[in-house]
Protein backbone atom coordinates (compact mmCIF):
# COMPACT_ATOMS: atom_id res chain seq x y z
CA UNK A 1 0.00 0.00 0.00
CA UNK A 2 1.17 3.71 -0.64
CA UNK A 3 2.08 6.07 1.77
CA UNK A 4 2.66 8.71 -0.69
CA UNK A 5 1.94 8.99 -3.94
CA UNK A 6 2.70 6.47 -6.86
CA UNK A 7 5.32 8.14 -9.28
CA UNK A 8 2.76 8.31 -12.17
CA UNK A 9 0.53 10.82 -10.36
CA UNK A 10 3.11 13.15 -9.49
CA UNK A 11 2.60 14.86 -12.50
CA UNK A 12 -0.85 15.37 -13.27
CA UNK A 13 -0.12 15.67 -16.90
CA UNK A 14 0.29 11.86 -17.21
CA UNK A 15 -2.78 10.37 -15.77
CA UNK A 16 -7.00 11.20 -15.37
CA UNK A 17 -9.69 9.73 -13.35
CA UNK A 18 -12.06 8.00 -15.54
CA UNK A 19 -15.57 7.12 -13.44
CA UNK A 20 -17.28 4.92 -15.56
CA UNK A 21 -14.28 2.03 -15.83
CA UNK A 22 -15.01 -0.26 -12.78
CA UNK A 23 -11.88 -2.25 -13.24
CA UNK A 24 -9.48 0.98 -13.22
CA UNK A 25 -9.94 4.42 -12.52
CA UNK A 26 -7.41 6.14 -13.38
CA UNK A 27 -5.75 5.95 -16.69
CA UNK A 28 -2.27 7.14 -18.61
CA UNK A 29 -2.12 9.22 -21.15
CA UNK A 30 0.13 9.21 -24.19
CA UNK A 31 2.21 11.78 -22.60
CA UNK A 32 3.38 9.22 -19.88
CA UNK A 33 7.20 8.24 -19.92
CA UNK A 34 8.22 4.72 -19.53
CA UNK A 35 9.14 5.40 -15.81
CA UNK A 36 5.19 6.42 -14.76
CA UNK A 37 3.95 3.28 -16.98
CA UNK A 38 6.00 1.04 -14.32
CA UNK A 39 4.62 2.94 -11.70
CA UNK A 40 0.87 2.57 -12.60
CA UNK A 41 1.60 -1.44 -13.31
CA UNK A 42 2.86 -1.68 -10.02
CA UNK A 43 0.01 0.42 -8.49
CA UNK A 44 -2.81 -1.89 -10.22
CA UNK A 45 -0.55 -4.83 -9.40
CA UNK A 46 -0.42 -4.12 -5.40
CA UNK A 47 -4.32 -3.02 -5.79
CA UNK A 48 -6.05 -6.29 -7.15
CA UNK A 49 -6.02 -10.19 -7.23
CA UNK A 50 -7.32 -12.48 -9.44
CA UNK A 51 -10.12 -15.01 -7.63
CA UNK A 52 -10.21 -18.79 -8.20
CA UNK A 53 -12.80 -18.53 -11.06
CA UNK A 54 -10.21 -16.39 -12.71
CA UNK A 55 -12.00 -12.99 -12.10
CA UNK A 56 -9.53 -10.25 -11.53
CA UNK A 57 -10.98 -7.73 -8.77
CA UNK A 58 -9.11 -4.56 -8.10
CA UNK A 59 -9.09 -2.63 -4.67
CA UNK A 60 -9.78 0.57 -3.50
């Protein structure tokens, strides 16, 4: 879990909330580098699980 906040939302230039996708909020834009990709991978990867019928879920 974060303390602070992942790399990719340090600049808000890279990322934006979008509402209406339950499986992830926020979302890159093209002007992310390769660094803040990484970071958001990481972020979904430490936020969700994938069940036993093979369903990922992600956490808030």
């Amino acid at each position: 879990m974060y303390q602070n906040k992942p790399y990719f939302m340090t600049n808000p230039k890279w990322y934006y909330y979008d509402p209406s996708d339950g499986e992830k909020g926020y979302k890159l834009t093209p002007e992310a580098p390769l660094e803040a990709q990484k970071s958001y991978d990481e972020f979904y990867a430490e936020h969700s699980y994938t069940d036993e019928n093979g369903n990922k879920w992600v956490c808030d």
